[in-house]
N, C-alpha and C. Protein backbone atom coordinates (compact mmCIF):
# COMPACT_ATOMS: atom_id res chain seq x y z
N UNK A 1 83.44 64.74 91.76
CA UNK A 1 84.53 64.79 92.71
C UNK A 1 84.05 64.25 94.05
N UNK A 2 84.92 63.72 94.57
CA UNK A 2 84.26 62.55 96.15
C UNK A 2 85.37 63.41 96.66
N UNK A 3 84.75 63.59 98.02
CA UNK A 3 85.59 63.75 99.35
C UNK A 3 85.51 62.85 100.17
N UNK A 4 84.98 61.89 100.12
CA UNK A 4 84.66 60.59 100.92
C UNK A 4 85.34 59.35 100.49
N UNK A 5 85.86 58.85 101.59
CA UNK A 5 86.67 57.60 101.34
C UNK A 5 85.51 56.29 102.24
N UNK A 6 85.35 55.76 101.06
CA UNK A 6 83.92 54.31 101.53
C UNK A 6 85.42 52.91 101.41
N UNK A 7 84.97 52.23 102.68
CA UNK A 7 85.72 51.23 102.57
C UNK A 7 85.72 49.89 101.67
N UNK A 8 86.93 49.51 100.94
CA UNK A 8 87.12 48.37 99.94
C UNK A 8 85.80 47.28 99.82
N UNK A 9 86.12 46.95 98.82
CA UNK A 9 85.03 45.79 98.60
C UNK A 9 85.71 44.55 99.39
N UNK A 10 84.67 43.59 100.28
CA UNK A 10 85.08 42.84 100.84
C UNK A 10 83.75 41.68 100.71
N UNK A 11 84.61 40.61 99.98
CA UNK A 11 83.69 39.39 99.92
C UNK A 11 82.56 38.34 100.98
N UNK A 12 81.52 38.49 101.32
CA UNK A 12 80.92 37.85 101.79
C UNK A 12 79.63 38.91 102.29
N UNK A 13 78.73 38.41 102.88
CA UNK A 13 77.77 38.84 103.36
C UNK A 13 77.72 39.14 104.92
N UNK A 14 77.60 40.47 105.08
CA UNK A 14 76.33 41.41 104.61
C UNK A 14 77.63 42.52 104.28
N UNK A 15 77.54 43.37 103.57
CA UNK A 15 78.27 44.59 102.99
C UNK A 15 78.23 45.49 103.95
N UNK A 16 78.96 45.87 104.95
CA UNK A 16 79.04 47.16 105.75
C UNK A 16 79.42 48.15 104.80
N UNK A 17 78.77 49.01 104.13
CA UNK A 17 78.86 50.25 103.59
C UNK A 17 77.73 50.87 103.69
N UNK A 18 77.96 52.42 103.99
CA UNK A 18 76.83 53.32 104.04
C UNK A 18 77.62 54.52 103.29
N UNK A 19 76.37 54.83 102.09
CA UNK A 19 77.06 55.92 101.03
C UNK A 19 76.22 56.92 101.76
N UNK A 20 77.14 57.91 102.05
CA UNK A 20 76.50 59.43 102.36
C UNK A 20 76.75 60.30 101.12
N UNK A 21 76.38 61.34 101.07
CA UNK A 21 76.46 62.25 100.13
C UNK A 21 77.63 63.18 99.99
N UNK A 22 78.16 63.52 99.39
CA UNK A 22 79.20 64.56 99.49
C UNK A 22 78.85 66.05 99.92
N UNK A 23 77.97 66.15 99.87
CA UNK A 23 77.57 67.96 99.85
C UNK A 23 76.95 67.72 101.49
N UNK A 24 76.41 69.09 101.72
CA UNK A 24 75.70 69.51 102.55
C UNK A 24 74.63 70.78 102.24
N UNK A 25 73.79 70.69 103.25
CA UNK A 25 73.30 72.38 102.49
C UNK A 25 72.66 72.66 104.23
N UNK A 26 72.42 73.89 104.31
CA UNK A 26 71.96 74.11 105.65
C UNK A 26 71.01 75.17 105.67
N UNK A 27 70.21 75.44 106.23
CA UNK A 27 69.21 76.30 106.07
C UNK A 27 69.46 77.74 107.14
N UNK A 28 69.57 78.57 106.01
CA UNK A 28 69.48 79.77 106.48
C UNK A 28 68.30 80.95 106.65
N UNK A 29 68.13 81.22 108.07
CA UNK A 29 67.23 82.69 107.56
C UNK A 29 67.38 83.89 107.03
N UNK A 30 66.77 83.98 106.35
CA UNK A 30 67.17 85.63 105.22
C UNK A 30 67.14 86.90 106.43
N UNK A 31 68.59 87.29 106.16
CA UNK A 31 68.70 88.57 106.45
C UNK A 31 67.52 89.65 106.29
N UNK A 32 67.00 89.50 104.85
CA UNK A 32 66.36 90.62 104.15
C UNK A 32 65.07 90.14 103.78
N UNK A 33 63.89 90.84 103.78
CA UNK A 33 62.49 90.01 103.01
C UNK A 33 62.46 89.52 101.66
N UNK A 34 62.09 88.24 101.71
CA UNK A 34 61.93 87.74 100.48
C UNK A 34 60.63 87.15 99.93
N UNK A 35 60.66 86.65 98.92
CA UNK A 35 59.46 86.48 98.43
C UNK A 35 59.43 85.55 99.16
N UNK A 36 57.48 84.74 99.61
CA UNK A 36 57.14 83.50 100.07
C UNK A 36 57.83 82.16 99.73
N UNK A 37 58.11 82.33 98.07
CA UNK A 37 58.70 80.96 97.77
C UNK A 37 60.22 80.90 97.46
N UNK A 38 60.90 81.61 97.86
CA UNK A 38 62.21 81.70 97.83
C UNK A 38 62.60 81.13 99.32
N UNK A 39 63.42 80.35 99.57
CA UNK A 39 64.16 79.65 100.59
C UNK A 39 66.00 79.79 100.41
N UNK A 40 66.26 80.56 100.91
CA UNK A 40 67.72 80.31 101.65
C UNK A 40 68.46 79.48 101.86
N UNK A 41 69.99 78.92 101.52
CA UNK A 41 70.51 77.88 102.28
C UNK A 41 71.79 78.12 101.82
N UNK A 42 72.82 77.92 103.13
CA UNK A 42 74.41 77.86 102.48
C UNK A 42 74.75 76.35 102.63
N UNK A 43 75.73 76.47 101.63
CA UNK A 43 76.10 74.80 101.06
C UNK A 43 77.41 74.92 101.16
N UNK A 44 77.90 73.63 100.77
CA UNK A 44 79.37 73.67 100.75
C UNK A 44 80.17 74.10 99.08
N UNK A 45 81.14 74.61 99.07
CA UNK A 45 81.84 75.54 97.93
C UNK A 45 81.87 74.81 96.71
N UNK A 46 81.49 73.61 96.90
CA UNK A 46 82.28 72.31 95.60
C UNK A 46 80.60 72.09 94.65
N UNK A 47 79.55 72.24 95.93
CA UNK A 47 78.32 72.47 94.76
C UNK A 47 78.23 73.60 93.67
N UNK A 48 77.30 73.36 92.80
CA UNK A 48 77.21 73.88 91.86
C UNK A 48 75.44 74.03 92.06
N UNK A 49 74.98 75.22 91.21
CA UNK A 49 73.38 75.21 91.04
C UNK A 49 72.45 74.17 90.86
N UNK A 50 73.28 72.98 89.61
CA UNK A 50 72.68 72.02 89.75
C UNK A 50 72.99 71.19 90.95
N UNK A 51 73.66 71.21 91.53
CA UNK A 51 74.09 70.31 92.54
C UNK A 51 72.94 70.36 93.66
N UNK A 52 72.59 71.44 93.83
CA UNK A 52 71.90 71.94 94.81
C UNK A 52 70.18 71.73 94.45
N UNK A 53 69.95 71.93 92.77
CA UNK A 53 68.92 71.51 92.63
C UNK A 53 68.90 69.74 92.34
N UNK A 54 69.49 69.04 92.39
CA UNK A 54 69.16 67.62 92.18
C UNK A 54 68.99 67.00 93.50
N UNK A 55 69.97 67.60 94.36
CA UNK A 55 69.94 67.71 95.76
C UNK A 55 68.71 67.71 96.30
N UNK A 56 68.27 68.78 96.26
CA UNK A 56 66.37 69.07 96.88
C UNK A 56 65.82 68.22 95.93
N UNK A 57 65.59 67.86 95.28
CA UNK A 57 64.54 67.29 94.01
C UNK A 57 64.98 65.98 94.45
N UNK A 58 65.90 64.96 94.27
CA UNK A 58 65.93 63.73 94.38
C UNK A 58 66.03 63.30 95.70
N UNK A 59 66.19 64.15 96.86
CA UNK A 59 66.42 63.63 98.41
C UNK A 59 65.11 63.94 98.87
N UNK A 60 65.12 65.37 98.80
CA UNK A 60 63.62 65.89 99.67
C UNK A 60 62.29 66.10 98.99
N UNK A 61 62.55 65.61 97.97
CA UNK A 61 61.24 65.63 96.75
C UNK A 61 60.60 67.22 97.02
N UNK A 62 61.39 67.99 96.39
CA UNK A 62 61.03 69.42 96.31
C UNK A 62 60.60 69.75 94.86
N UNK A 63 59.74 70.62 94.61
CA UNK A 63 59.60 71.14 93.01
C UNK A 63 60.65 72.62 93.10
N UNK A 64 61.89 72.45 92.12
CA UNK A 64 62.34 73.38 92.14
C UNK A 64 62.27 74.23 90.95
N UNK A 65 62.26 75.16 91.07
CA UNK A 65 61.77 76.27 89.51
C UNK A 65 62.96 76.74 89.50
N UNK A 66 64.09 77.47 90.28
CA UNK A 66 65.39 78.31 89.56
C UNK A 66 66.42 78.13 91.16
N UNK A 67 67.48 78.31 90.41
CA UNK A 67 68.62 77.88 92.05
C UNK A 67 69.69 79.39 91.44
N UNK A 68 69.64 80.17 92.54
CA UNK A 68 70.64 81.32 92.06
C UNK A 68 71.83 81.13 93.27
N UNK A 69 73.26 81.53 93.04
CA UNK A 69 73.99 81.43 94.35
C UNK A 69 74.95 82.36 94.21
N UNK A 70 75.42 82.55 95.30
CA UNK A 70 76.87 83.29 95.32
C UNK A 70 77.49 83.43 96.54
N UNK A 71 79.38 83.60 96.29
CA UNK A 71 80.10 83.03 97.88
C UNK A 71 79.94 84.21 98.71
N UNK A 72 79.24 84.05 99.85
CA UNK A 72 79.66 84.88 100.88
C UNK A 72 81.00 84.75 101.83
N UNK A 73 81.33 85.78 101.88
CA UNK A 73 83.22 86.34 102.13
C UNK A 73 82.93 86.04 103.68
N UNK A 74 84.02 85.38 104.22
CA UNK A 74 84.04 85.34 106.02
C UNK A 74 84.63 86.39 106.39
N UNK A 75 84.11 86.69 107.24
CA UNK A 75 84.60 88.01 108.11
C UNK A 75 86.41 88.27 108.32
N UNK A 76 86.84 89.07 108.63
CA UNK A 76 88.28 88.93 109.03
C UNK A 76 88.18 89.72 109.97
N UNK A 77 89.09 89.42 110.91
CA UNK A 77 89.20 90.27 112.59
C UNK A 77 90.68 90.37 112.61
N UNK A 78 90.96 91.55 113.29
CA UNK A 78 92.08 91.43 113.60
C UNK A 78 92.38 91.44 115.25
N UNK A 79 93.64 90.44 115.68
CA UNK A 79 93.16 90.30 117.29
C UNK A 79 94.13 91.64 117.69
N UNK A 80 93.01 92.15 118.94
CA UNK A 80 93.54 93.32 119.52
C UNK A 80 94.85 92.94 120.14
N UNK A 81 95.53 92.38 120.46
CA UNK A 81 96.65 92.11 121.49
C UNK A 81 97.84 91.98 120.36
N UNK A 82 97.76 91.01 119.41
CA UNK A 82 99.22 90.83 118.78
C UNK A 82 98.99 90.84 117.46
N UNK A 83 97.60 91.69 117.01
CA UNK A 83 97.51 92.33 115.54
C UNK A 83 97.67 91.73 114.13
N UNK A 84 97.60 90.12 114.73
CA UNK A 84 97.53 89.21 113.52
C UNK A 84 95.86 89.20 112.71
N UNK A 85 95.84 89.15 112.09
CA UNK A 85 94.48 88.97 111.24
C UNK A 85 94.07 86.90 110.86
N UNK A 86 92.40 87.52 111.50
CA UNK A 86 92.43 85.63 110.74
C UNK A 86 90.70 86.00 110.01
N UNK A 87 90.47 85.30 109.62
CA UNK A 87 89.79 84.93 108.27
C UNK A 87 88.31 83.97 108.88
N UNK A 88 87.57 84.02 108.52
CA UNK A 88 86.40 82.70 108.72
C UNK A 88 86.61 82.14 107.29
N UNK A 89 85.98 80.93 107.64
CA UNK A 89 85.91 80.39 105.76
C UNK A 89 84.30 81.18 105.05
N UNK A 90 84.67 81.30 103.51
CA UNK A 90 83.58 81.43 102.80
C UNK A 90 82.74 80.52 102.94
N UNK A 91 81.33 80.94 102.10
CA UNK A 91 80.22 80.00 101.94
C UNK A 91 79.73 80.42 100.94
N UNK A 92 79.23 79.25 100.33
CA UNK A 92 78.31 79.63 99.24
C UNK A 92 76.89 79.87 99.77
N UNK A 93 76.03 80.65 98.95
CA UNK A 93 74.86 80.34 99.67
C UNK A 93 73.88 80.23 98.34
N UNK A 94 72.73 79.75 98.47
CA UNK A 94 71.90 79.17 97.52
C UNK A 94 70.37 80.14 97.50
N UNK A 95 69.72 80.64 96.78
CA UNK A 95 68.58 81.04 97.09
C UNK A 95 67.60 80.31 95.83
N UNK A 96 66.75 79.12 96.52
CA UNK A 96 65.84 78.38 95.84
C UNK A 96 64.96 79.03 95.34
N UNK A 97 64.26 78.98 94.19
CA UNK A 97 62.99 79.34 93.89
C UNK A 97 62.26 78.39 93.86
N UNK A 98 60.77 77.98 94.94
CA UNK A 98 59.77 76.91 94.47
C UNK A 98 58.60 77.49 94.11
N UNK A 99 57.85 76.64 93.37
CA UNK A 99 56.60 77.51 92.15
C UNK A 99 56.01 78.15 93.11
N UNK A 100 55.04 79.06 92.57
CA UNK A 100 54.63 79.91 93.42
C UNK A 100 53.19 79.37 94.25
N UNK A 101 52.95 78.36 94.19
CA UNK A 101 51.97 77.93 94.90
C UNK A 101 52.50 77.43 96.69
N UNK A 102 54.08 76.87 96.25
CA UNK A 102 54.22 77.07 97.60
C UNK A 102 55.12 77.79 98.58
N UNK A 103 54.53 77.82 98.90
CA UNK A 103 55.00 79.01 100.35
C UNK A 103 55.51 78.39 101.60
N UNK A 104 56.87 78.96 101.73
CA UNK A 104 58.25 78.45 102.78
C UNK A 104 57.76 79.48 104.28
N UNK A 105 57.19 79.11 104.87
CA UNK A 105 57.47 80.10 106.32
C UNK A 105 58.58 79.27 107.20
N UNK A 106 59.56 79.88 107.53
CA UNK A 106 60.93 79.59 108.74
C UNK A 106 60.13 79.45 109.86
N UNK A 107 60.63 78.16 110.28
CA UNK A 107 59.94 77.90 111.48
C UNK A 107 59.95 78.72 112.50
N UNK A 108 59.05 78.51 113.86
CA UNK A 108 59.40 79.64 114.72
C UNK A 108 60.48 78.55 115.59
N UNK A 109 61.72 79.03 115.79
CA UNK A 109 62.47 78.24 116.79
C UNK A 109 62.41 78.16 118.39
N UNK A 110 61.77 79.72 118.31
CA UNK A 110 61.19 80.02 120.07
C UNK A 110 60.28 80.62 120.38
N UNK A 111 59.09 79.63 120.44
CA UNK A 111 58.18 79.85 121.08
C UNK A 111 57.82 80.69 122.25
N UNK A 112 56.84 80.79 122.49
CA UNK A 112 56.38 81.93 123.62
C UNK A 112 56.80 81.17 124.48
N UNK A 113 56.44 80.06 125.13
CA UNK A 113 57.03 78.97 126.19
C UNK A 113 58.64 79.31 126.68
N UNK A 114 59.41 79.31 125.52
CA UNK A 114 60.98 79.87 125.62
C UNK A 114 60.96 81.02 126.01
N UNK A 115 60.64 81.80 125.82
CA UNK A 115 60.53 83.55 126.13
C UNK A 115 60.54 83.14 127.49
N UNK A 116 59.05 82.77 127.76
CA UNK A 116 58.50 83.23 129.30
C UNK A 116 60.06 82.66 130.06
N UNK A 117 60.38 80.97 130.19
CA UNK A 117 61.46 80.36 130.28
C UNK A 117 62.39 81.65 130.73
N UNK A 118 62.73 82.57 129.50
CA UNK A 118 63.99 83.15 129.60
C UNK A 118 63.76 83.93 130.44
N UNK A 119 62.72 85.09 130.15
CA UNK A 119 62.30 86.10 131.42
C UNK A 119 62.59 85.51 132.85
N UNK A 120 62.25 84.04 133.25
CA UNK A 120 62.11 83.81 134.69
C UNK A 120 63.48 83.46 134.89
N UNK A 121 64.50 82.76 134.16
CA UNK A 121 65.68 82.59 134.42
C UNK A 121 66.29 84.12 134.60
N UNK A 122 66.06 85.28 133.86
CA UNK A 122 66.45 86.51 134.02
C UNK A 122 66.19 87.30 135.37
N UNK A 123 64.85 86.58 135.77
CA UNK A 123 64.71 87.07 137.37
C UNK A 123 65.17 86.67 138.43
N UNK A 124 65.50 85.53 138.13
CA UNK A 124 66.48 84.34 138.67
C UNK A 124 67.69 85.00 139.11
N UNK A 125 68.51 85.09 137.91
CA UNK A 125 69.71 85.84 138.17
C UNK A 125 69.53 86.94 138.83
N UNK A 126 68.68 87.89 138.02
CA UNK A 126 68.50 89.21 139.03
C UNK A 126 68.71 89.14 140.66
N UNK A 127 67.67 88.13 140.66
CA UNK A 127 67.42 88.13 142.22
C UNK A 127 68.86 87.72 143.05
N UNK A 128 69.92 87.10 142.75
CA UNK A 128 70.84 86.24 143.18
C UNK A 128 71.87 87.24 142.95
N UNK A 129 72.10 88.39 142.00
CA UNK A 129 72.85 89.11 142.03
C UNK A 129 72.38 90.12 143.12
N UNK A 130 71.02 90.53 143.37
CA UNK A 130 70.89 91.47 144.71
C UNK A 130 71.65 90.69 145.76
N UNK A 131 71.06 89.36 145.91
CA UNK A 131 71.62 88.60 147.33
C UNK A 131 73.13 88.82 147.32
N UNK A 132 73.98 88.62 146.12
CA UNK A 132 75.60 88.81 146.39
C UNK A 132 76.21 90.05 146.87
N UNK A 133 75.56 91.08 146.04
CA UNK A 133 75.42 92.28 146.40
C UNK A 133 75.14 92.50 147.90
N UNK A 134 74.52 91.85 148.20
CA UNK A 134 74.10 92.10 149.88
C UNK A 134 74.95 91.61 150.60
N UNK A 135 75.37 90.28 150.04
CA UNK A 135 76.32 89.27 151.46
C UNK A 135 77.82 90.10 151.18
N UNK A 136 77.97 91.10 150.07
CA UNK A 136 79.46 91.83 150.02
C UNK A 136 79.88 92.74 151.01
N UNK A 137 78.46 94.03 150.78
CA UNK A 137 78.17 94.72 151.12
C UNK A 137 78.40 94.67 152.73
N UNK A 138 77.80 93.36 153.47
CA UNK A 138 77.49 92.98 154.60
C UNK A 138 79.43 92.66 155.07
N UNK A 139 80.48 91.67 154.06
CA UNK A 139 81.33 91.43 154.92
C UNK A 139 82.37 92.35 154.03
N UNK A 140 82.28 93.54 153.58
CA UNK A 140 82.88 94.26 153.22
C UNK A 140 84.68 94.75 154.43
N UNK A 141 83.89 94.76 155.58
CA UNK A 141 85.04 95.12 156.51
C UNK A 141 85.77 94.24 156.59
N UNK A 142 85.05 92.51 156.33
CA UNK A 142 86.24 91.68 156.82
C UNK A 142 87.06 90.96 155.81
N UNK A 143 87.71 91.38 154.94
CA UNK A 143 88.61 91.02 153.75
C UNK A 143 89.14 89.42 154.56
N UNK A 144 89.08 88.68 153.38
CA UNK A 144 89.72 87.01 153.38
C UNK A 144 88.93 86.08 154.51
N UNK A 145 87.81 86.59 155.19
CA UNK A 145 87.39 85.58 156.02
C UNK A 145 86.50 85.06 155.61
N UNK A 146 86.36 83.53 155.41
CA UNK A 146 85.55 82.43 155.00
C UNK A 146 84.17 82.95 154.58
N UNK A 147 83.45 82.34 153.68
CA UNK A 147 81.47 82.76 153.45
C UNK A 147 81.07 81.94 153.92
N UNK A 148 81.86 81.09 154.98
CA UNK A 148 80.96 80.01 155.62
C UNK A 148 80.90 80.82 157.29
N UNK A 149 81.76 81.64 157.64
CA UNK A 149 82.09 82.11 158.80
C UNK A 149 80.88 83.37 158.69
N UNK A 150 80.00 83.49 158.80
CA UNK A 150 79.15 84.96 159.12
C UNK A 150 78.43 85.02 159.93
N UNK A 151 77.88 86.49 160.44
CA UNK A 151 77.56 86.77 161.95
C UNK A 151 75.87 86.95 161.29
């Protein structure tokens, strides 16, 4: 089954066509501990186990040993104000098995570098919320007059 529409054949040289794939798969981190060689990923609903293993094996040259899956349900909310209910979409999700020699660690996405980063932006703000706090505090008596106007 194609979800993709590739444009007509058209005579002469050079062929503007680029075949993409129909699927997707995306990498997820496990909620829960898993074994070293088990890897995570939600895909789109139209794959199938094999889909997912020919997928890794013929694109990313993976050794795959077993592909297990099942749809995870999207959340439903209901909005507080006018009590309609809406839905996220499902997903399938995929849990790879590769032989046991190799071992998947999830990258680290944030480094210690990011942390520190965040801490100083956090003091940042801190500090800028005392200062507002202060310049309020300070023209508290004079309601509607300019923050360019101060004594």
């Amino acid at each position: 089954m194609s979800t993709r529409w590739y444009p007509i054949f058209q005579r002469g040289n050079p062929q503007l066509r680029v075949f993409l794939p129909n699927f997707w798969l995306k990498l997820i981190k496990p909620e829960h501990e898993q074994p070293p060689n088990v890897v995570q990923f939600g895909c789109s609903m139209e794959m199938t186990k094999y889909d997912v293993r020919n997928y890794l094996e013929q694109i990313y040259k993976l050794p795959v040993v077993e592909v297990r899956t099942r749809i995870a349900l999207g959340k439903t909310k209901q909005d507080p104000v006018k009590g309609y209910v809406t839905k996220e979409e499902d997903m399938k999700v995929a849990y790879v098995t590769l032989p046991k020699d190799i071992k998947f660690e999830f990258p680290n996405l944030f480094p210690d570098q990011a942390k520190q980063k965040i801490e100083d932006d956090k003091k940042q703000l801190d500090e800028a919320k005392k200062n507002h706090k202060k310049y309020l505090e300070k023209n508290k008596d004079r309601p509607g007059t300019p923050g360019w106007y101060t004594i």
